[in-house]
Protein backbone atom coordinates (compact mmCIF):
# COMPACT_ATOMS: atom_id res chain seq x y z
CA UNK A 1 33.39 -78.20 -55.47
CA UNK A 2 32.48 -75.48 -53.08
CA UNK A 3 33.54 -72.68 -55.65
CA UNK A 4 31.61 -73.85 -58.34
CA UNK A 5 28.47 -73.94 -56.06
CA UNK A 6 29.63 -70.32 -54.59
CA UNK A 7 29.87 -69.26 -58.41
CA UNK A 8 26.43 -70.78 -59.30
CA UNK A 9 25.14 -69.19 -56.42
CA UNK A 10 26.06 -65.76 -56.84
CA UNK A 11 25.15 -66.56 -60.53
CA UNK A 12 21.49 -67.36 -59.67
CA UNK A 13 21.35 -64.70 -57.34
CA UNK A 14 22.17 -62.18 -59.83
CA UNK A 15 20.17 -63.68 -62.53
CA UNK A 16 17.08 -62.99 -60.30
CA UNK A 17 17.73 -59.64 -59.13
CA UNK A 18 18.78 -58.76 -62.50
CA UNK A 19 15.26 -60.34 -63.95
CA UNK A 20 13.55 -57.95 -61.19
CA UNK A 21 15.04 -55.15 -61.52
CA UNK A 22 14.40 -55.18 -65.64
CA UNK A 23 10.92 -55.78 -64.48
CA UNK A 24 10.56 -52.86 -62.55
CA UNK A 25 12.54 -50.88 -65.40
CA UNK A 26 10.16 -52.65 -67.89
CA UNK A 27 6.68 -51.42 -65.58
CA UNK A 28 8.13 -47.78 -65.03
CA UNK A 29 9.00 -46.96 -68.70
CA UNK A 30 5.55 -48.75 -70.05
CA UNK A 31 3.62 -45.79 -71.91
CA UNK A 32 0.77 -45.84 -69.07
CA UNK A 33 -0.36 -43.49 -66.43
CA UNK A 34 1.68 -43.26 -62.99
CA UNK A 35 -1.42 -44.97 -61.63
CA UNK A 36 -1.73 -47.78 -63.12
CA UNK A 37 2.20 -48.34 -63.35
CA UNK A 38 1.86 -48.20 -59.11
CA UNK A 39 -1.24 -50.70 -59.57
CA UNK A 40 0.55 -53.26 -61.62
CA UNK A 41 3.65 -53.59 -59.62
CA UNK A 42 1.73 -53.89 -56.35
CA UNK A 43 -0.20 -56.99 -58.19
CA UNK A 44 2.82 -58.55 -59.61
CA UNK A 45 4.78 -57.88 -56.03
CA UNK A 46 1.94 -60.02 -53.88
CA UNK A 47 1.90 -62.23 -56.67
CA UNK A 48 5.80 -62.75 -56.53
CA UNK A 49 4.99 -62.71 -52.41
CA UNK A 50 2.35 -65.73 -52.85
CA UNK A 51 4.59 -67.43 -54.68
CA UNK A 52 7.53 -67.38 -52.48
CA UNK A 53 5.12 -68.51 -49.50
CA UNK A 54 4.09 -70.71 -51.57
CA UNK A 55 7.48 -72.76 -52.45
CA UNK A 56 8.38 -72.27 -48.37
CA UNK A 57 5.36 -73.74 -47.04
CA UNK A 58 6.53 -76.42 -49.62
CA UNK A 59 9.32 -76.93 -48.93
CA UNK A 60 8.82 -76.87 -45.12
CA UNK A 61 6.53 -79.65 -45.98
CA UNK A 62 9.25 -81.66 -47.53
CA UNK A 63 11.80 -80.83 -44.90
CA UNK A 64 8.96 -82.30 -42.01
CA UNK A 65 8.07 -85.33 -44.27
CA UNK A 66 11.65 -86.23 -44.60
CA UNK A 67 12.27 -85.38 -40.85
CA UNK A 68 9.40 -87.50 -39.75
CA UNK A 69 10.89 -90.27 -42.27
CA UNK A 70 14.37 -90.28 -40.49
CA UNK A 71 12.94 -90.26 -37.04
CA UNK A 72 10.89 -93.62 -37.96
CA UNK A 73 13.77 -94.87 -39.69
CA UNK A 74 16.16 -94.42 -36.52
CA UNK A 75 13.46 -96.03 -34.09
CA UNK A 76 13.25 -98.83 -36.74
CA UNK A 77 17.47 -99.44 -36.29
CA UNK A 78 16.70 -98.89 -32.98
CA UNK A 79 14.49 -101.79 -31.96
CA UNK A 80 16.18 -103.93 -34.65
CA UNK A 81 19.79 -103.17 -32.94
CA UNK A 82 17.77 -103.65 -28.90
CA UNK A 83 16.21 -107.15 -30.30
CA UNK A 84 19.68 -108.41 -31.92
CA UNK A 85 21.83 -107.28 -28.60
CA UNK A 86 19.02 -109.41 -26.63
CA UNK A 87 19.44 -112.46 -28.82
CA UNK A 88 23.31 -112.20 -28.62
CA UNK A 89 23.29 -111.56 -24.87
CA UNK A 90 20.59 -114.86 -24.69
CA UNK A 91 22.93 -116.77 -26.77
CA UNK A 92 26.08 -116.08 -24.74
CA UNK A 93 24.53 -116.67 -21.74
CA UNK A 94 23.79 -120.27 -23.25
CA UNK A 95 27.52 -120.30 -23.70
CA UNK A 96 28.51 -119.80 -20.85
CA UNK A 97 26.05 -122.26 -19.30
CA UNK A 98 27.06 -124.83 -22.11
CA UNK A 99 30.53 -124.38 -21.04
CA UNK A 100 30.09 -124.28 -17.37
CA UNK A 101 28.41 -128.31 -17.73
CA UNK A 102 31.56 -129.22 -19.58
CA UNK A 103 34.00 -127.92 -16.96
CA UNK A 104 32.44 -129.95 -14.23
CA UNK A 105 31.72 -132.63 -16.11
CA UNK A 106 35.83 -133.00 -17.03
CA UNK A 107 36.33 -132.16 -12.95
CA UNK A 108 34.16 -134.89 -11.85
CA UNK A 109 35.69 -137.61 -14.64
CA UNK A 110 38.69 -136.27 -13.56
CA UNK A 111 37.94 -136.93 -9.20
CA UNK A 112 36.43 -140.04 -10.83
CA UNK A 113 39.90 -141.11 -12.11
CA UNK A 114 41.76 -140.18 -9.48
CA UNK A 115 39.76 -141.89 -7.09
CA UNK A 116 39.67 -145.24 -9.18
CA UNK A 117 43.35 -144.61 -9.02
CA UNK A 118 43.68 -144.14 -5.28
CA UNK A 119 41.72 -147.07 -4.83
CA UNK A 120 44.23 -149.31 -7.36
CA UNK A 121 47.03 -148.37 -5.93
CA UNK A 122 45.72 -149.39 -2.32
CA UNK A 123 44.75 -152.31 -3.84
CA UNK A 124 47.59 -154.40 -3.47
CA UNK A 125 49.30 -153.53 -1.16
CA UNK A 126 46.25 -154.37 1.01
CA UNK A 127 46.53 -157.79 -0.59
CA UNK A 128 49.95 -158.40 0.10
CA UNK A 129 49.37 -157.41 3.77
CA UNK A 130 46.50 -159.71 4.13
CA UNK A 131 48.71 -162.98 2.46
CA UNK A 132 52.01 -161.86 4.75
CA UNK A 133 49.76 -161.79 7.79
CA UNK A 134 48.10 -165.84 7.85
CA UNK A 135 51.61 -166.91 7.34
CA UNK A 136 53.00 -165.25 10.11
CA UNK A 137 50.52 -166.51 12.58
């Protein structure tokens, strides 16, 4: 891919050197006077001069359009990428907190539990206690 650009390159290159030198060949051999010959190719060489500014200021234009058209696009992705890293950091900080309730809500049903437990298996033997100790007395 590179050659065939390389080759189209030099080929373009050539083809426009070639085109001004059979200009210049073309002016000098024209059946008119030296002066006007020296007139005609100073004319034609601002005019190829104006041109050429011409297509850079151009093309300078283009290249700062499509500059300025990148730059907005990045600070677009930008602020889109800052506003979705904010929701996601909001949303895992709900999460968290979501998760956080359920933990201690499953740690106190589970003191609950224990403690209704604890208190069961107290329970009776407090009972029996209390029926061994009237008959004793």
């Amino acid at each position: 891919m590179a050659d065939n650009d390389s080759e189209f390159g030099a080929f373009l290159a050539g083809f426009i050197i070639g085109g001004l030198v059979g200009a210049a060949v073309a002016l000098l051999s024209a059946p008119q006077s030296g002066e006007e010959t020296r007139k005609l190719i100073q004319e034609k060489s601002i005019e190829i001069k104006n041109t050429a500014v011409e297509k850079a200021e151009a093309a300078r234009e283009r290249a700062e359009k499509a500059a300025a058209e990148a730059k907005s696009y990045a600070e677009q992705v930008r602020a889109q990428a800052l506003e979705r890293s904010g929701e996601l950091k909001k949303r895992g900080q709900e999460i968290i907190l979501e998760q956080k309730e359920k933990v201690s809500k499953v740690i106190e049903e589970g003191k609950e539990a224990i403690q209704k437990r604890t208190k069961t298996a107290k329970a009776p033997e407090t009972t029996e206690a209390a029926e061994q100790a009237p008959s004793e007395s």
